[in-house]
N, C-alpha and C. Protein backbone atom coordinates (compact mmCIF):
# COMPACT_ATOMS: atom_id res chain seq x y z
N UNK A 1 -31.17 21.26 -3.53
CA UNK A 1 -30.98 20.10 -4.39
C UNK A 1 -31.85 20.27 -5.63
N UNK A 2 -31.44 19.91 -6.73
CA UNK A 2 -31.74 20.37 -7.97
C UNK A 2 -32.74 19.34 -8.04
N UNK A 3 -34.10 19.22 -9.05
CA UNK A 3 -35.42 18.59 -9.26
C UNK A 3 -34.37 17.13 -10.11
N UNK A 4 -35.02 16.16 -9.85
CA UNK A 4 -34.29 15.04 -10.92
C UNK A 4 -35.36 14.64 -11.85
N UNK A 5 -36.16 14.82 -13.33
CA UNK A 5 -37.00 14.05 -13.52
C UNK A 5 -36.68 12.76 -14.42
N UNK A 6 -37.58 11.97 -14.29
CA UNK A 6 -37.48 11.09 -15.18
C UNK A 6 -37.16 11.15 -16.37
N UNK A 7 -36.59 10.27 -17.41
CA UNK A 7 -36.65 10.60 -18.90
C UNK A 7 -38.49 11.20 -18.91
N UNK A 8 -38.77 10.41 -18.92
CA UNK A 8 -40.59 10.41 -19.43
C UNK A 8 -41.14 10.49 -18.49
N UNK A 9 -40.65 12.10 -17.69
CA UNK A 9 -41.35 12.90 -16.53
C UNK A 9 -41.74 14.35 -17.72
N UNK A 10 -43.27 14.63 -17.51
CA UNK A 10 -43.69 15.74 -17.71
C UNK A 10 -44.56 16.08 -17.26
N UNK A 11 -44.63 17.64 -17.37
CA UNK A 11 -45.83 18.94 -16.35
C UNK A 11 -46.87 18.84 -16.89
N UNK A 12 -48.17 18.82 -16.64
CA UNK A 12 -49.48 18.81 -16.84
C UNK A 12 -50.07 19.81 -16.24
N UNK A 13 -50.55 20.58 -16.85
CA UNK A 13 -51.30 21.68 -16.22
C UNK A 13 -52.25 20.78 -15.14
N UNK A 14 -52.27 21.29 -14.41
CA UNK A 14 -53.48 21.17 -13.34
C UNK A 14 -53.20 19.68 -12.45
N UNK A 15 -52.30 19.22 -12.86
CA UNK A 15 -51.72 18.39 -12.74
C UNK A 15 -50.70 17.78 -11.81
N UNK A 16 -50.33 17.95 -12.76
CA UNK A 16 -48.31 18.37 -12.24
C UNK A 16 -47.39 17.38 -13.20
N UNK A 17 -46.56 16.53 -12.35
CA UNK A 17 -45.70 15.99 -13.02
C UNK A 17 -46.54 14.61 -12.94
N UNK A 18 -46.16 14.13 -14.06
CA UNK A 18 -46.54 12.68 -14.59
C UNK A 18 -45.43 11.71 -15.23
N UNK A 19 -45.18 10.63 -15.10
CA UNK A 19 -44.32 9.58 -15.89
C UNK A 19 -45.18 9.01 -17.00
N UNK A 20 -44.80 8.17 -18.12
CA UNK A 20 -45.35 7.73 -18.64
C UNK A 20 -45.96 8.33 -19.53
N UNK A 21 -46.86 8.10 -20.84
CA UNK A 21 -47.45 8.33 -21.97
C UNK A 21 -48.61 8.90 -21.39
N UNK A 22 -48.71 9.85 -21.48
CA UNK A 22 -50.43 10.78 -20.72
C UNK A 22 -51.26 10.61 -22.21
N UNK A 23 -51.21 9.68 -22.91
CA UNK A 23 -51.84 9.95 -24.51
C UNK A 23 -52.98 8.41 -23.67
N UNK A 24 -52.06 7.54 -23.17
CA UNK A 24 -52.74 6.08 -23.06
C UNK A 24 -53.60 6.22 -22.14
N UNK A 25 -54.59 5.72 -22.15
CA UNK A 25 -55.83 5.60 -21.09
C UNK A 25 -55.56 4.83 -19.98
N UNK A 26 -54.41 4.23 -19.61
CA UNK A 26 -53.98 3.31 -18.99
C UNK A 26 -52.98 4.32 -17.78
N UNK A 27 -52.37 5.05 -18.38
CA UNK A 27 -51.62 6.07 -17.57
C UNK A 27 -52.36 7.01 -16.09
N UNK A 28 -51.07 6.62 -14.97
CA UNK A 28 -51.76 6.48 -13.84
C UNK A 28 -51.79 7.90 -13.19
N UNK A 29 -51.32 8.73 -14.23
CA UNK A 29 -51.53 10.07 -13.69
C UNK A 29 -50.70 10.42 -12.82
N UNK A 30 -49.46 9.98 -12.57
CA UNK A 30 -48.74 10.19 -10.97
C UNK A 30 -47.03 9.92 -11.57
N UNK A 31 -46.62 10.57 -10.30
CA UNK A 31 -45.34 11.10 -10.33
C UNK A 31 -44.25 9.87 -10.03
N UNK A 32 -45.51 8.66 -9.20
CA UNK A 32 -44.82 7.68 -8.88
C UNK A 32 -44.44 6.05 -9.73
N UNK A 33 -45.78 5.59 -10.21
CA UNK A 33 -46.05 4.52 -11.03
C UNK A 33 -46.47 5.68 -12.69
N UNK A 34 -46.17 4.30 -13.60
CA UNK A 34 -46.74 5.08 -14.74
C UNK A 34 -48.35 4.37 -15.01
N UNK A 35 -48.57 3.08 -14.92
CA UNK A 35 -49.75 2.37 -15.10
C UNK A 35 -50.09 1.03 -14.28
N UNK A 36 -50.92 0.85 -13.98
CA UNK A 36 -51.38 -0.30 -13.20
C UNK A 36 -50.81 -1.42 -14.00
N UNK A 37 -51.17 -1.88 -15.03
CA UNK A 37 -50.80 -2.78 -16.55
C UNK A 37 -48.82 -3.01 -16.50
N UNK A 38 -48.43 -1.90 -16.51
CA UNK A 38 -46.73 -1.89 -16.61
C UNK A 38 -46.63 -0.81 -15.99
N UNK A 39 -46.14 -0.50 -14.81
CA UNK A 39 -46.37 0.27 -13.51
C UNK A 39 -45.08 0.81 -14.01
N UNK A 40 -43.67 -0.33 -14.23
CA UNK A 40 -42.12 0.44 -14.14
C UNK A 40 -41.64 0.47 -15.50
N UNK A 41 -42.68 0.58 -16.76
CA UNK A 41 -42.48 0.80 -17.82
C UNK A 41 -41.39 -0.16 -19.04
N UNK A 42 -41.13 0.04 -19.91
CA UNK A 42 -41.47 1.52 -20.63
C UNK A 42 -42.50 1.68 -21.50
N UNK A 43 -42.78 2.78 -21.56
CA UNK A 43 -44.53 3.33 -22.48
C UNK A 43 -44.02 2.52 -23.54
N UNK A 44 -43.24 2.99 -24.15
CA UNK A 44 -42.57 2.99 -25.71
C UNK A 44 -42.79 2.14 -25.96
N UNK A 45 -43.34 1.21 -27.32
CA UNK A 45 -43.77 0.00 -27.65
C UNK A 45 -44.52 -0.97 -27.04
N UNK A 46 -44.83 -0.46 -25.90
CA UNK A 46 -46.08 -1.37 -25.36
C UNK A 46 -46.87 -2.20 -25.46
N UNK A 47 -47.23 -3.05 -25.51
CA UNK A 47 -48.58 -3.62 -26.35
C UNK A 47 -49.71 -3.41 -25.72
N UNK A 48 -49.97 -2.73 -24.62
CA UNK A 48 -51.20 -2.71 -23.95
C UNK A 48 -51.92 -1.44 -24.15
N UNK A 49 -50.71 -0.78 -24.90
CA UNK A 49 -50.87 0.75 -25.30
C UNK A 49 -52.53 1.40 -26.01
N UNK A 50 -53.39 2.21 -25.37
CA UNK A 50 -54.28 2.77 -25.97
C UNK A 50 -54.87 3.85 -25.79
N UNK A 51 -55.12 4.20 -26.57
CA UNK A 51 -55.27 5.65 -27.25
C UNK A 51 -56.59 6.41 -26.13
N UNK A 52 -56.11 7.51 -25.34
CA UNK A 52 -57.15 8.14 -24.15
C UNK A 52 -58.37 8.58 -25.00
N UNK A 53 -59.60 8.41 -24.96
CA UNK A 53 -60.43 8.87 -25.94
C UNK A 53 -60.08 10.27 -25.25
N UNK A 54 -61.18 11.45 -26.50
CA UNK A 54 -60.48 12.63 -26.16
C UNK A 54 -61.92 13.08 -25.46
N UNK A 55 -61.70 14.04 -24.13
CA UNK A 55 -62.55 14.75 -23.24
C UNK A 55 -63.41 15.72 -23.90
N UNK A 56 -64.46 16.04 -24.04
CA UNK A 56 -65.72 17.30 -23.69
C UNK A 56 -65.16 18.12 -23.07
C-alpha cells in the first residue's frame, strides 16, 4: 500500500514526517496532531501563528 501524506505532510531530517508549519513554535512535531493551539489545522493564516526562534 502506497504512503498517503497529508497536503502539509513533510520529512525532517532526524525527524521524520511532520504536519503542519515546522517554522511556528507552536508545531507539535508529529505525524499525528499539528499543534496543541489548532491540533486539526490549517497552519495557513492562523492567528496564533509564531515565528520558532532560530536554534544554536
Amino acid at each position: 500500500m502506497p504512503l498517503r501524506l497529508q497536503p502539509d505532510q513533510h520529512y525532517v531530517e532526524g525527524i521524520g514526517y511532520v504536519i503542519g508549519d515546522f517554522t511556528c513554535r507552536f508545531n507539535a512535531r508529529s505525524s499525528q496532531i499539528r499543534c496543541a493551539i489548532n491540533p486539526f489545522g490549517p497552519c495557513q493564516d492562523c492567528s496564533h501563528y509564531q515565528q520558532k526562534p532560530l536554534e544554536d
